[in-house]
PDB file of N, CA and C in Angstrom:
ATOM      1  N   UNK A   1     -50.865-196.452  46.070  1.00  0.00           N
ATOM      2  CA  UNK A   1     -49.861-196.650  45.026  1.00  0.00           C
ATOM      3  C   UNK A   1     -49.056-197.899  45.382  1.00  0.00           C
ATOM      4  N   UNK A   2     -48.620-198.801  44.557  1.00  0.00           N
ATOM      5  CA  UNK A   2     -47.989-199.601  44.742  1.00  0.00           C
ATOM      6  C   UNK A   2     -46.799-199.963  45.008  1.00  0.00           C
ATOM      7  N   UNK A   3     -46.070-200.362  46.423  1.00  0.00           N
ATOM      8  CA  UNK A   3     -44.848-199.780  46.714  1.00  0.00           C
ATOM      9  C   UNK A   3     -43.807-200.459  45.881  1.00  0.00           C
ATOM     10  N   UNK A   4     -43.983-201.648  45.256  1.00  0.00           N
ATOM     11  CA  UNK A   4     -42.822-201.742  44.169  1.00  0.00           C
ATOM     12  C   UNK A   4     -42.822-200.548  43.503  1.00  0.00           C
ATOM     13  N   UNK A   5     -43.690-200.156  42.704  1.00  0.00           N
ATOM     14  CA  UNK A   5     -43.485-198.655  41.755  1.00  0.00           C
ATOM     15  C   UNK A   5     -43.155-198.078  42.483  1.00  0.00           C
ATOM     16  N   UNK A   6     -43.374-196.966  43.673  1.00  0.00           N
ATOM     17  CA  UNK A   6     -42.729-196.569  44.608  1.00  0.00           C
ATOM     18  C   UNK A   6     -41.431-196.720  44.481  1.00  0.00           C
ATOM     19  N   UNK A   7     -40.647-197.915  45.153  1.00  0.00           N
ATOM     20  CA  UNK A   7     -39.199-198.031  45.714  1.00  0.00           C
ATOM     21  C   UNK A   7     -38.461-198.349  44.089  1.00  0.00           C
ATOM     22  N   UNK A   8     -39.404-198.852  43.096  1.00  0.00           N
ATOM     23  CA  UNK A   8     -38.166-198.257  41.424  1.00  0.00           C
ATOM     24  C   UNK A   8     -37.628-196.967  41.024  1.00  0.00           C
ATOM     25  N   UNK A   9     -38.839-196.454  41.259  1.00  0.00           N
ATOM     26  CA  UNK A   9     -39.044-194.368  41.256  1.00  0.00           C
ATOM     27  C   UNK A   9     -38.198-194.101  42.252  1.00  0.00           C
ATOM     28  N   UNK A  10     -38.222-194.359  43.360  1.00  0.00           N
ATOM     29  CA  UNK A  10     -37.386-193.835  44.398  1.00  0.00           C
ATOM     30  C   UNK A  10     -35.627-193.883  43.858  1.00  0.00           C
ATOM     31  N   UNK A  11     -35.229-195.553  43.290  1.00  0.00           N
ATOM     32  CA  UNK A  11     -33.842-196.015  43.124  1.00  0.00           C
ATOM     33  C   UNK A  11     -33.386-195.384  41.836  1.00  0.00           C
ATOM     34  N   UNK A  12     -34.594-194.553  40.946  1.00  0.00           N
ATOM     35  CA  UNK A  12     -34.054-194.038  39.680  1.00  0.00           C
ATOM     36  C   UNK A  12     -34.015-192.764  40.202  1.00  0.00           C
ATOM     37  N   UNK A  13     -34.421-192.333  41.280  1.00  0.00           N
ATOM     38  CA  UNK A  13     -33.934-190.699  41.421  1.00  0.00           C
ATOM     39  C   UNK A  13     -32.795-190.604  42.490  1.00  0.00           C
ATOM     40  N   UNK A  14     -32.469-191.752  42.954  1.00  0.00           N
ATOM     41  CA  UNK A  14     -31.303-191.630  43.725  1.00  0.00           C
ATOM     42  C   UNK A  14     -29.943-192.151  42.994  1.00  0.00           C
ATOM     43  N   UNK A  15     -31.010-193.059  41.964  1.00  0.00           N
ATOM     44  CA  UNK A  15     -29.493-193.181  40.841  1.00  0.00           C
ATOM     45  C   UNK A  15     -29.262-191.869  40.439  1.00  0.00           C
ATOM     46  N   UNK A  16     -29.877-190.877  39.721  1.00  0.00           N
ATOM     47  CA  UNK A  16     -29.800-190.009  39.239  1.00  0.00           C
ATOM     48  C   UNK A  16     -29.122-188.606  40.250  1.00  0.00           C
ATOM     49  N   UNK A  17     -29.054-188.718  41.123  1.00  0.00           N
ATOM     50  CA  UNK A  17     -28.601-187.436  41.956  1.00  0.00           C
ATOM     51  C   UNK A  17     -27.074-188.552  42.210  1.00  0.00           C
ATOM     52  N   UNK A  18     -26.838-189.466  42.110  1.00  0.00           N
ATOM     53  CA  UNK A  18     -25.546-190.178  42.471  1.00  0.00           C
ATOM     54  C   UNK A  18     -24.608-190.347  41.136  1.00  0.00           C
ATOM     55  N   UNK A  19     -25.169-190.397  40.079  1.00  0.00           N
ATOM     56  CA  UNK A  19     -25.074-189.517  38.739  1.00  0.00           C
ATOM     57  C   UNK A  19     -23.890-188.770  38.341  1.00  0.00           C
ATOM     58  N   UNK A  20     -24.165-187.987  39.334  1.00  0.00           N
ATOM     59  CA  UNK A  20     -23.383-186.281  39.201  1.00  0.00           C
ATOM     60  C   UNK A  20     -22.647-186.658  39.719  1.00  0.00           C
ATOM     61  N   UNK A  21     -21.933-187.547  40.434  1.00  0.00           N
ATOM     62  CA  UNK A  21     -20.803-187.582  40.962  1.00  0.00           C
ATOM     63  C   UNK A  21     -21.164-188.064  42.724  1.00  0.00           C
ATOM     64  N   UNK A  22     -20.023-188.723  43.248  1.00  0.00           N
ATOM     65  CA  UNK A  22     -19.821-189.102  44.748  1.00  0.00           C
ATOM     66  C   UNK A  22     -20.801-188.028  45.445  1.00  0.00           C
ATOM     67  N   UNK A  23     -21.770-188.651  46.350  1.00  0.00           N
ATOM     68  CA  UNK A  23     -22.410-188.155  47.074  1.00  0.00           C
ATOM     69  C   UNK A  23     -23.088-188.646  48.458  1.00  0.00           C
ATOM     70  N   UNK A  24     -23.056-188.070  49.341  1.00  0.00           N
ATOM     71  CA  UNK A  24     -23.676-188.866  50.754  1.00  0.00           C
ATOM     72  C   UNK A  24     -25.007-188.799  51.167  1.00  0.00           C
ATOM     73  N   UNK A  25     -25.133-189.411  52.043  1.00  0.00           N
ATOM     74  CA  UNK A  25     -26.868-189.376  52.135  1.00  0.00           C
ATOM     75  C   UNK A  25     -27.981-188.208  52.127  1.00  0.00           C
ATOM     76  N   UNK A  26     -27.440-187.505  53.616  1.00  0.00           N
ATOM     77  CA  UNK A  26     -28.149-186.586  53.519  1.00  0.00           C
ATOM     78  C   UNK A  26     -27.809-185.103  52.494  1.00  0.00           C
ATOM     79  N   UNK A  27     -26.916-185.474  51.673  1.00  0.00           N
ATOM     80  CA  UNK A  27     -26.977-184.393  50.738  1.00  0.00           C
ATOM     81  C   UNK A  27     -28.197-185.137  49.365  1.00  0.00           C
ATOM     82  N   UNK A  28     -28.144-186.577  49.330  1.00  0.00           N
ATOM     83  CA  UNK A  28     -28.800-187.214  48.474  1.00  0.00           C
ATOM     84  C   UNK A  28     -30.429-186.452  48.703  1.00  0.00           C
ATOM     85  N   UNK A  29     -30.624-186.654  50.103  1.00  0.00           N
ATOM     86  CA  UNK A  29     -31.962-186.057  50.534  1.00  0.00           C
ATOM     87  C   UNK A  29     -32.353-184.634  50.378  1.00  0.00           C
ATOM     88  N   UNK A  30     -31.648-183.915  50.590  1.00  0.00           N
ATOM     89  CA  UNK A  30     -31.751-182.867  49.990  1.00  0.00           C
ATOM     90  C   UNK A  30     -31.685-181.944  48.562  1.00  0.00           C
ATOM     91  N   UNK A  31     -30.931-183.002  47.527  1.00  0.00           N
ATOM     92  CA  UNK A  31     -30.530-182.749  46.576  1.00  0.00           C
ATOM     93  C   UNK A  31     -32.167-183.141  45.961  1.00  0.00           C
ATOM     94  N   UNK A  32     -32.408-184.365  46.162  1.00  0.00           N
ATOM     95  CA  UNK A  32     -34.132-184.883  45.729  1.00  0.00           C
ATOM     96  C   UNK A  32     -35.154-183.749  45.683  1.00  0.00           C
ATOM     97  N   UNK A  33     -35.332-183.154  47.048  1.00  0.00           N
ATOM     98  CA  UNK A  33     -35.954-182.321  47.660  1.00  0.00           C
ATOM     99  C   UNK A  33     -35.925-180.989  47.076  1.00  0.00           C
ATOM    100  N   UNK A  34     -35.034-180.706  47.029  1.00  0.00           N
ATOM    101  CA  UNK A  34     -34.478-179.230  45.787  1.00  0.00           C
ATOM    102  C   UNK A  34     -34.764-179.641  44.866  1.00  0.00           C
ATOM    103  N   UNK A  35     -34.139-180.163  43.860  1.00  0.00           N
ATOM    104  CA  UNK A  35     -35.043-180.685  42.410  1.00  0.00           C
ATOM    105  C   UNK A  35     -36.447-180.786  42.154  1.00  0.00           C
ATOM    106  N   UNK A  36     -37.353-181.239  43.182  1.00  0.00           N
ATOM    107  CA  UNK A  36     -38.361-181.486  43.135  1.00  0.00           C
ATOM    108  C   UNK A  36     -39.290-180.413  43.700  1.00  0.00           C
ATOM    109  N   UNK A  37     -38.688-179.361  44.299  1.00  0.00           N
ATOM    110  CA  UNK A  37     -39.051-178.100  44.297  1.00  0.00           C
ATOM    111  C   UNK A  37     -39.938-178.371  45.534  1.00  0.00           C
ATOM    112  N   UNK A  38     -39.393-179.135  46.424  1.00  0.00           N
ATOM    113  CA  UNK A  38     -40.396-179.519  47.713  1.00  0.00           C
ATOM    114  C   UNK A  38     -41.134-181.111  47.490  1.00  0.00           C
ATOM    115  N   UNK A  39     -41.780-181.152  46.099  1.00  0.00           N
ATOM    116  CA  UNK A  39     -43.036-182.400  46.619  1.00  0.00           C
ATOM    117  C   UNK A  39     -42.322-183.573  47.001  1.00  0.00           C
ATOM    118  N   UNK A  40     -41.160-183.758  46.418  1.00  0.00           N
ATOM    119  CA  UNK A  40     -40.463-184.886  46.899  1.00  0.00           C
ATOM    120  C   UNK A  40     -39.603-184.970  48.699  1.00  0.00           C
ATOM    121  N   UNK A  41     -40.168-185.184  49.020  1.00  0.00           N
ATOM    122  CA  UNK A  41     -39.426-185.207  50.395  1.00  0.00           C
ATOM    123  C   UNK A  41     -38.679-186.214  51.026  1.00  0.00           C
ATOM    124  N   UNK A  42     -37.649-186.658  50.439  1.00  0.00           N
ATOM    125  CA  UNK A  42     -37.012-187.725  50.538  1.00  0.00           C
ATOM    126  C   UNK A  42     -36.203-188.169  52.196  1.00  0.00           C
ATOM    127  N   UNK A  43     -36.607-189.113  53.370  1.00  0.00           N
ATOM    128  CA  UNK A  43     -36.303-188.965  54.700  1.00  0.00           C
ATOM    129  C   UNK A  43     -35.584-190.263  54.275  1.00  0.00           C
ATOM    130  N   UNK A  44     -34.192-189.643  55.352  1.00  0.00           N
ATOM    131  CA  UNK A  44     -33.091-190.545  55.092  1.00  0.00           C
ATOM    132  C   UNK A  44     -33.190-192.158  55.676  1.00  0.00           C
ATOM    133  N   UNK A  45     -34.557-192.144  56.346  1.00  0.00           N
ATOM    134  CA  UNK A  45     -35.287-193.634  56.700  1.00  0.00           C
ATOM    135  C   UNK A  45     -35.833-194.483  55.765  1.00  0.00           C
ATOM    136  N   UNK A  46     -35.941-193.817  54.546  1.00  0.00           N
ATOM    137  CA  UNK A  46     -36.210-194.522  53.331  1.00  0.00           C
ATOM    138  C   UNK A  46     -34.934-194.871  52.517  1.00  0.00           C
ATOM    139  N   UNK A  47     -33.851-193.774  52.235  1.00  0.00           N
ATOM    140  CA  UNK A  47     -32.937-193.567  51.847  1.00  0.00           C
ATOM    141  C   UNK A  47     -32.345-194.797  52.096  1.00  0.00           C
ATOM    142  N   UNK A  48     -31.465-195.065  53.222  1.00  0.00           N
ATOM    143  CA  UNK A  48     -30.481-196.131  53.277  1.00  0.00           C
ATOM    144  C   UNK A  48     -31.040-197.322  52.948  1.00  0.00           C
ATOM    145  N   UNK A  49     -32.233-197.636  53.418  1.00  0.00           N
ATOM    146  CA  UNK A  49     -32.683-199.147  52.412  1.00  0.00           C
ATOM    147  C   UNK A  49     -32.301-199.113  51.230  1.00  0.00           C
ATOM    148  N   UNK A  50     -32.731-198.304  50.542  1.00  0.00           N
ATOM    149  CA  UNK A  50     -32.348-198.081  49.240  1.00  0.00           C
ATOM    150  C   UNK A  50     -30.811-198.101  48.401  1.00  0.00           C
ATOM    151  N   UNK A  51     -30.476-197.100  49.310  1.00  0.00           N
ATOM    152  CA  UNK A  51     -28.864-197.593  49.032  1.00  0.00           C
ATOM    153  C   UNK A  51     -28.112-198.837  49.477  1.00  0.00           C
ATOM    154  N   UNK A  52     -28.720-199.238  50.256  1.00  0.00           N
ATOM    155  CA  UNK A  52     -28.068-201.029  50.708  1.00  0.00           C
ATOM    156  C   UNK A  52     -28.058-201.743  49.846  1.00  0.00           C
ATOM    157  N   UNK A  53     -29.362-201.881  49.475  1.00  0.00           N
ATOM    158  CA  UNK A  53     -29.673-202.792  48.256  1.00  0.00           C
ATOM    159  C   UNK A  53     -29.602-202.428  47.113  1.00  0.00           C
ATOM    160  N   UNK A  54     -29.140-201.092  46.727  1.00  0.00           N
ATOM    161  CA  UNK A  54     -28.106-201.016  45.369  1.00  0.00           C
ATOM    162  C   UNK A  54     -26.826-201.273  45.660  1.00  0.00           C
ATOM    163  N   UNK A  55     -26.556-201.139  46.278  1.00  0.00           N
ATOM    164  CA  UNK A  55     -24.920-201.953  46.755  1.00  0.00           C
ATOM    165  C   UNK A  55     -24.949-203.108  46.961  1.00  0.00           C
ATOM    166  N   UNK A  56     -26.032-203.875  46.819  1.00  0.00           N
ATOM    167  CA  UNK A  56     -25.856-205.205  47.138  1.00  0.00           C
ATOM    168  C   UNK A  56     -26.107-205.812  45.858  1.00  0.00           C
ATOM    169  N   UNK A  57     -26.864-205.093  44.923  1.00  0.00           N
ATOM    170  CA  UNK A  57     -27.142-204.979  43.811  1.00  0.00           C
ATOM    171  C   UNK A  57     -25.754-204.928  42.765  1.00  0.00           C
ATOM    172  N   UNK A  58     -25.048-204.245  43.041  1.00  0.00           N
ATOM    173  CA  UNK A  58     -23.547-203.563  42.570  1.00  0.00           C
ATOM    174  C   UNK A  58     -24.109-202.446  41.584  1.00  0.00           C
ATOM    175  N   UNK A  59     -25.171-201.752  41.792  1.00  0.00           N
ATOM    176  CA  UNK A  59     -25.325-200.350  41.287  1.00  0.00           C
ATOM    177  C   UNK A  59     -24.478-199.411  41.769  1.00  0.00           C
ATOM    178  N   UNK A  60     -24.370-199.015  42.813  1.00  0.00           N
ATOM    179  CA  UNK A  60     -23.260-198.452  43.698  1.00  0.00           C
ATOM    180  C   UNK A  60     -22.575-198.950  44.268  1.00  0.00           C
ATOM    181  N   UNK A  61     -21.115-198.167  44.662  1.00  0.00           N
ATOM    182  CA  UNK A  61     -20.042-198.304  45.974  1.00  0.00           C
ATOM    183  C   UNK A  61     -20.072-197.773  46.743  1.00  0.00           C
ATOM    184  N   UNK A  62     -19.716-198.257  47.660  1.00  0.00           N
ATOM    185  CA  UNK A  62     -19.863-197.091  49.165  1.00  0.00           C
ATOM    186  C   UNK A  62     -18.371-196.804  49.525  1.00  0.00           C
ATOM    187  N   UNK A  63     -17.499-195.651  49.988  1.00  0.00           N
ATOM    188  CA  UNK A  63     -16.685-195.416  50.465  1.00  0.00           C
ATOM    189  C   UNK A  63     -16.786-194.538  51.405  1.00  0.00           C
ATOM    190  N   UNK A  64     -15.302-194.305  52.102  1.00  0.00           N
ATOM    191  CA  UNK A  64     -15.309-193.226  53.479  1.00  0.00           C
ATOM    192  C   UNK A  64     -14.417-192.037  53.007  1.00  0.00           C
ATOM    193  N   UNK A  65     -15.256-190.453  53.525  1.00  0.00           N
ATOM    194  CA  UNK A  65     -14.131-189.881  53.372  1.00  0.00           C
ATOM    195  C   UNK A  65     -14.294-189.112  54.377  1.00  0.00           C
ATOM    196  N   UNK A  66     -13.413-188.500  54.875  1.00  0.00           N
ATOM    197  CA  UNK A  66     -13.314-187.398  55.851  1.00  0.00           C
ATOM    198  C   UNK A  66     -13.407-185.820  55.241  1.00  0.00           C
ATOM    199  N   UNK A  67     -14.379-185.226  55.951  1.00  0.00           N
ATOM    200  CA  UNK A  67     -14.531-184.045  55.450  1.00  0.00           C
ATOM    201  C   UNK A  67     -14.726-183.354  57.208  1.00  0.00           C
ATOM    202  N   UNK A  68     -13.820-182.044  56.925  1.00  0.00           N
ATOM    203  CA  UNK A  68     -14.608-181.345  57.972  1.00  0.00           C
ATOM    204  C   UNK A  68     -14.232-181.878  59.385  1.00  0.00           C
ATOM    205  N   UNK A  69     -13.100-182.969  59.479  1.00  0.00           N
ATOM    206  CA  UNK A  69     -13.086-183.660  60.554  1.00  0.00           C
ATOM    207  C   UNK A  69     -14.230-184.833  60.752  1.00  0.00           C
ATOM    208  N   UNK A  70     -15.138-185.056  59.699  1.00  0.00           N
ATOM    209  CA  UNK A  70     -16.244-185.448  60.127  1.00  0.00           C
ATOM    210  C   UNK A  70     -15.956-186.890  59.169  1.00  0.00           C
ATOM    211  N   UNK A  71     -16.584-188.059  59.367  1.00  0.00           N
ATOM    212  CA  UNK A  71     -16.487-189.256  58.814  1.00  0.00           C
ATOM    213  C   UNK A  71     -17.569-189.648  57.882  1.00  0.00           C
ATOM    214  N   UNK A  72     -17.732-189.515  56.475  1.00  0.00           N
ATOM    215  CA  UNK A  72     -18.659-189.705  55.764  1.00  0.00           C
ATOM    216  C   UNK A  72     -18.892-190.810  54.562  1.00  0.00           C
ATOM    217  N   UNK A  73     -20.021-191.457  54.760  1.00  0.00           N
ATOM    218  CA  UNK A  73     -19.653-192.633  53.906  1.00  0.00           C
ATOM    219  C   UNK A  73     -20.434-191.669  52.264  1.00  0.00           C
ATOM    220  N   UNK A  74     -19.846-192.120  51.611  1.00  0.00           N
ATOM    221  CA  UNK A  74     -19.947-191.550  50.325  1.00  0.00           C
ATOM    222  C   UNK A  74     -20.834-192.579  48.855  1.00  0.00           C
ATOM    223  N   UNK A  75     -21.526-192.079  48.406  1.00  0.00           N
ATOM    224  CA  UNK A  75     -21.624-193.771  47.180  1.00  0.00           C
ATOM    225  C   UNK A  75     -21.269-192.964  45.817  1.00  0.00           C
ATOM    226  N   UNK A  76     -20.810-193.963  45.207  1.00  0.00           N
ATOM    227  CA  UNK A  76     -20.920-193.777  43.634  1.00  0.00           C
ATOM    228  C   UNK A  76     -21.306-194.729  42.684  1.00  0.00           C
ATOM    229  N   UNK A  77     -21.579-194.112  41.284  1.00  0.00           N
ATOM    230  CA  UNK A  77     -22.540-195.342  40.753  1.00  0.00           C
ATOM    231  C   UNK A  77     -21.297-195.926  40.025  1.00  0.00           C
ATOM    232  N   UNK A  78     -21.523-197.195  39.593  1.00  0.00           N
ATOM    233  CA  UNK A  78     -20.709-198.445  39.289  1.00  0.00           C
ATOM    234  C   UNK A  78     -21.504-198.485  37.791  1.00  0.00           C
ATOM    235  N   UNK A  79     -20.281-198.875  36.371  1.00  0.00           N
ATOM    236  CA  UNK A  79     -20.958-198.719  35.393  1.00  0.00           C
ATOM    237  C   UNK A  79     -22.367-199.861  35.250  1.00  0.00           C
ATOM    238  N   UNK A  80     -22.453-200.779  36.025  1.00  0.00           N
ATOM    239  CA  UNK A  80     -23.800-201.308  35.939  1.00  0.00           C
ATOM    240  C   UNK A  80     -24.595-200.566  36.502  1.00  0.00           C
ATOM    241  N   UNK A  81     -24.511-199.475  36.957  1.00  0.00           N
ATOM    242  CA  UNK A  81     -25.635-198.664  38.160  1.00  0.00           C
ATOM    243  C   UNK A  81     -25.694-197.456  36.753  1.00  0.00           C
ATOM    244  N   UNK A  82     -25.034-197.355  35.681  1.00  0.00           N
ATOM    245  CA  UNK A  82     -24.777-196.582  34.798  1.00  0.00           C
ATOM    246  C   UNK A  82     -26.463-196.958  33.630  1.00  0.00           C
ATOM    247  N   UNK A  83     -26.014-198.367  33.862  1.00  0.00           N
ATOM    248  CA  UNK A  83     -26.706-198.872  32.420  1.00  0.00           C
ATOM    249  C   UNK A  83     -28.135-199.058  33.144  1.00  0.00           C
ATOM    250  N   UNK A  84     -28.368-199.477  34.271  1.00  0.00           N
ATOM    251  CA  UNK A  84     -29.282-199.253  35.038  1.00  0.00           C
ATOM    252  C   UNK A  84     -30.123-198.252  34.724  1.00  0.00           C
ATOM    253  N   UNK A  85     -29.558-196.869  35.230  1.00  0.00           N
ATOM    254  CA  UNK A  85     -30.272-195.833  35.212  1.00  0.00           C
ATOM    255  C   UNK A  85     -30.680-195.149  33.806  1.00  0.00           C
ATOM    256  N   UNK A  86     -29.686-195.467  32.837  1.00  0.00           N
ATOM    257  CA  UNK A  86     -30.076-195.374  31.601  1.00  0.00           C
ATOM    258  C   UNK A  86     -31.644-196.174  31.191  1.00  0.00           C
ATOM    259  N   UNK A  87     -31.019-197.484  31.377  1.00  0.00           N
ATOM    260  CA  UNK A  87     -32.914-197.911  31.133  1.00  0.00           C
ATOM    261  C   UNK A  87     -33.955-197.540  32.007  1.00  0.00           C
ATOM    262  N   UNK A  88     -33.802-197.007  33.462  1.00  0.00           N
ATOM    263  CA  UNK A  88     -34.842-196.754  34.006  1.00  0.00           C
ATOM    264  C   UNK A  88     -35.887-195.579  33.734  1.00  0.00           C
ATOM    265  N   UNK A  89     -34.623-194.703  32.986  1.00  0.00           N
ATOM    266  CA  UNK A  89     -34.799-193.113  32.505  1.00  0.00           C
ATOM    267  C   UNK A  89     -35.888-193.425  31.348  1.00  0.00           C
ATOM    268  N   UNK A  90     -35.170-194.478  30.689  1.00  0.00           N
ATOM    269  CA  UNK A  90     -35.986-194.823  29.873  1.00  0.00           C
ATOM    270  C   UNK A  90     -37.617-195.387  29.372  1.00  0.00           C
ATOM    271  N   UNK A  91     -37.556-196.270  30.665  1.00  0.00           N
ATOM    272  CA  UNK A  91     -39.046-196.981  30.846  1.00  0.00           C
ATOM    273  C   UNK A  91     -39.873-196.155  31.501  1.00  0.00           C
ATOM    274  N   UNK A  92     -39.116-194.849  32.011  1.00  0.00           N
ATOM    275  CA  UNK A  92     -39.627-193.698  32.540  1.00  0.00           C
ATOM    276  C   UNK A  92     -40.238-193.145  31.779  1.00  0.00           C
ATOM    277  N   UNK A  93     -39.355-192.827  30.997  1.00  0.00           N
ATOM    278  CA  UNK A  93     -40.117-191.415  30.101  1.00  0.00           C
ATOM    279  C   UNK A  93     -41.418-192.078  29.343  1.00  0.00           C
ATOM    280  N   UNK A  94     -41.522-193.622  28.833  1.00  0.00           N
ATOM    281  CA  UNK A  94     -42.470-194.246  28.056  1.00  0.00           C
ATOM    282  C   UNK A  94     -43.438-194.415  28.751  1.00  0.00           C
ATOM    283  N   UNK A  95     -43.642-194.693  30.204  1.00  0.00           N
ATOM    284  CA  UNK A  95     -44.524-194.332  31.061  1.00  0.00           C
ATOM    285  C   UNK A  95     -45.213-193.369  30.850  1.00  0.00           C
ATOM    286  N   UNK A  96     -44.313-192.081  31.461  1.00  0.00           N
ATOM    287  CA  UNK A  96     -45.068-191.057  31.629  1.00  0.00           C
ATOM    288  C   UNK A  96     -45.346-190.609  30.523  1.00  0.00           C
ATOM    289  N   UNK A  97     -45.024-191.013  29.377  1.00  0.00           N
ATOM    290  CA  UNK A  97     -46.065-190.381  28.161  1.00  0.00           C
ATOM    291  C   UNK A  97     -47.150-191.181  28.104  1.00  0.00           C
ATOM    292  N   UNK A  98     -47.283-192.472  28.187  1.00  0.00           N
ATOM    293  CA  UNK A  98     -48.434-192.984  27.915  1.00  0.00           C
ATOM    294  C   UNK A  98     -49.212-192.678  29.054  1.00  0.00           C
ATOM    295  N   UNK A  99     -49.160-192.413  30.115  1.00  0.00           N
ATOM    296  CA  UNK A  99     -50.129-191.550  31.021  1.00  0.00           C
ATOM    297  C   UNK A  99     -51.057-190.238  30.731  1.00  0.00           C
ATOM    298  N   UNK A 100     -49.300-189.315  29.837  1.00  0.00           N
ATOM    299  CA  UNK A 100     -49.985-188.433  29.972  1.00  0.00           C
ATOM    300  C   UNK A 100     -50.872-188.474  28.699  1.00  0.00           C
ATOM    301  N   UNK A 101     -50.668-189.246  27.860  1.00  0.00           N
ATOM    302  CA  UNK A 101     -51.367-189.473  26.594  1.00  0.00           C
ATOM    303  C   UNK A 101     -53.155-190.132  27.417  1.00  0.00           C
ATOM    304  N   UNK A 102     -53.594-190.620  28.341  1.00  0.00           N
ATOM    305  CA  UNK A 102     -54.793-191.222  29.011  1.00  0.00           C
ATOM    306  C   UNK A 102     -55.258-189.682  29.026  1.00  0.00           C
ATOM    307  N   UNK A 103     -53.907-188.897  29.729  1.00  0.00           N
ATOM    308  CA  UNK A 103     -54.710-187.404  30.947  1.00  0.00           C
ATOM    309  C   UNK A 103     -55.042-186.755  29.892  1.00  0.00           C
ATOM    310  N   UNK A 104     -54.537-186.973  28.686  1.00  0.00           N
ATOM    311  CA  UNK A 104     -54.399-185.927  27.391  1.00  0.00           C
ATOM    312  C   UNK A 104     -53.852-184.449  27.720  1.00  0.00           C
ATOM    313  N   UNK A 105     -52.569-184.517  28.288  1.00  0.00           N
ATOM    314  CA  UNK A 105     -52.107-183.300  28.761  1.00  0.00           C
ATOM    315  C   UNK A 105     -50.596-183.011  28.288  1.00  0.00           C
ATOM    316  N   UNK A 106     -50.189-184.088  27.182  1.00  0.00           N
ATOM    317  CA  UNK A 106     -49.178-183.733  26.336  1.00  0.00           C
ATOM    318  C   UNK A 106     -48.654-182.277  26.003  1.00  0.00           C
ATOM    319  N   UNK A 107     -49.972-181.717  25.318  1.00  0.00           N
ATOM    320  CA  UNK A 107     -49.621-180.603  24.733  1.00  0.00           C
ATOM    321  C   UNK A 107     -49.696-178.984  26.504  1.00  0.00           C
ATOM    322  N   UNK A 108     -50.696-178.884  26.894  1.00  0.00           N
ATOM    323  CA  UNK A 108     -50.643-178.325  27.913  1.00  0.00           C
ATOM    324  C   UNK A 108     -49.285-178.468  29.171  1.00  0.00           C
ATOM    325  N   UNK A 109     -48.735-180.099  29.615  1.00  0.00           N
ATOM    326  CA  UNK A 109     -47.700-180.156  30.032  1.00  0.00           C
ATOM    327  C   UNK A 109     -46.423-179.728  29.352  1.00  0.00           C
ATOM    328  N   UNK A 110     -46.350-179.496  28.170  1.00  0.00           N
ATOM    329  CA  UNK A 110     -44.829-179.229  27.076  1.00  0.00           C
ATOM    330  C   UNK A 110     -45.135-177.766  27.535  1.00  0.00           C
ATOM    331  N   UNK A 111     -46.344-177.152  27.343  1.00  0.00           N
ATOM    332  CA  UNK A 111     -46.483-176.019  27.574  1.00  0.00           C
ATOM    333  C   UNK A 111     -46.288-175.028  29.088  1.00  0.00           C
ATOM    334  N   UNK A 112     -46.833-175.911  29.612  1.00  0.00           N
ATOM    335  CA  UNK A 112     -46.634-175.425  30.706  1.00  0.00           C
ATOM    336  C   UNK A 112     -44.915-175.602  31.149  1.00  0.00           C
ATOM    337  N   UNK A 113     -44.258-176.400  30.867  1.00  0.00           N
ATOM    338  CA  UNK A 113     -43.317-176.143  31.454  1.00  0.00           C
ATOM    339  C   UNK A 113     -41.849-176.076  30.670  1.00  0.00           C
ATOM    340  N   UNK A 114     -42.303-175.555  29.138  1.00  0.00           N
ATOM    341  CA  UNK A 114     -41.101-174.288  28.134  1.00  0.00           C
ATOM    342  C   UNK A 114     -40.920-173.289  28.867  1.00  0.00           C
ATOM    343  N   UNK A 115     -39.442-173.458  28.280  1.00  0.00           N
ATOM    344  CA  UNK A 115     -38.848-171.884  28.773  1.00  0.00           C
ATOM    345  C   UNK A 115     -39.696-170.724  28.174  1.00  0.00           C
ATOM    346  N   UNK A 116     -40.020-169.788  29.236  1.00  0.00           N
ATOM    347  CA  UNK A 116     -40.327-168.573  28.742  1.00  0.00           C
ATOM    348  C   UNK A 116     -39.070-167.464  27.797  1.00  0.00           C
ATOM    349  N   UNK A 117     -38.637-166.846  26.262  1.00  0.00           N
ATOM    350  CA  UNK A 117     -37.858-166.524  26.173  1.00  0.00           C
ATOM    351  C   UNK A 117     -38.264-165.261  26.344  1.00  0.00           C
ATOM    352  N   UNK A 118     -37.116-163.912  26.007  1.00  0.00           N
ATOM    353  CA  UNK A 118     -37.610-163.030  26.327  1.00  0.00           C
ATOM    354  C   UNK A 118     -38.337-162.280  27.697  1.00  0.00           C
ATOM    355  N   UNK A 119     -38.106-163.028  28.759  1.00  0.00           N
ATOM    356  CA  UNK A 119     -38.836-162.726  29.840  1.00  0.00           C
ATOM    357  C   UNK A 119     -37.500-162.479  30.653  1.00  0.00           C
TER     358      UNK A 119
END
């Protein structure tokens, strides 16, 4: 796979868990990891590249807070890290339909993963 695609995918799901509000690394890593129900295994050796260079980017800020006695640098997204992730969501989703439109698994993927009601 090609690690540009790679490290875009990577910066739109860390935009997206940074999203929700101020968050630190290794909760970032874990937050990935939970969402993704395991396949994503996000190691915080990938992580901080990533966040450097959205901060260098001005997608995010980095700040300090103390929690716990403990010293934690924190990021949040910056409204360009806003509009960012908006289009990435975007070129996302047009992707993955035209993929799944190749796999022809449109209708089976909607299906497979509706809410069951009544259950």
């Amino acid at each position: 796979m090609d690690s540009l695609f790679l490290g875009n995918a990577l910066q739109m799901l860390v935009l997206e868990v940074i999203a929700q509000g101020p968050t630190y690394g290794y909760e970032i890593t874990q937050t990935v990891t939970e969402r993704s129900k395991g396949s994503i295994d996000l190691k915080e050796g990938s992580l901080y590249p990533v966040l450097h260079a959205m901060e260098r980017q001005k997608l995010v800020r980095s700040f300090w807070r103390e929690v716990n006695g403990r010293r934690r640098k924190y990021y949040e997204l910056t409204d360009a890290g806003r509009a960012e992730l908006a289009e990435r969501k975007k070129s996302w989703m047009s992707f993955a339909a035209g993929v799944n439109g190749v796999l022809g698994v449109e209708r089976s993927f909607v299906a497979f993963v509706a809410p069951q009601h009544g259950n």
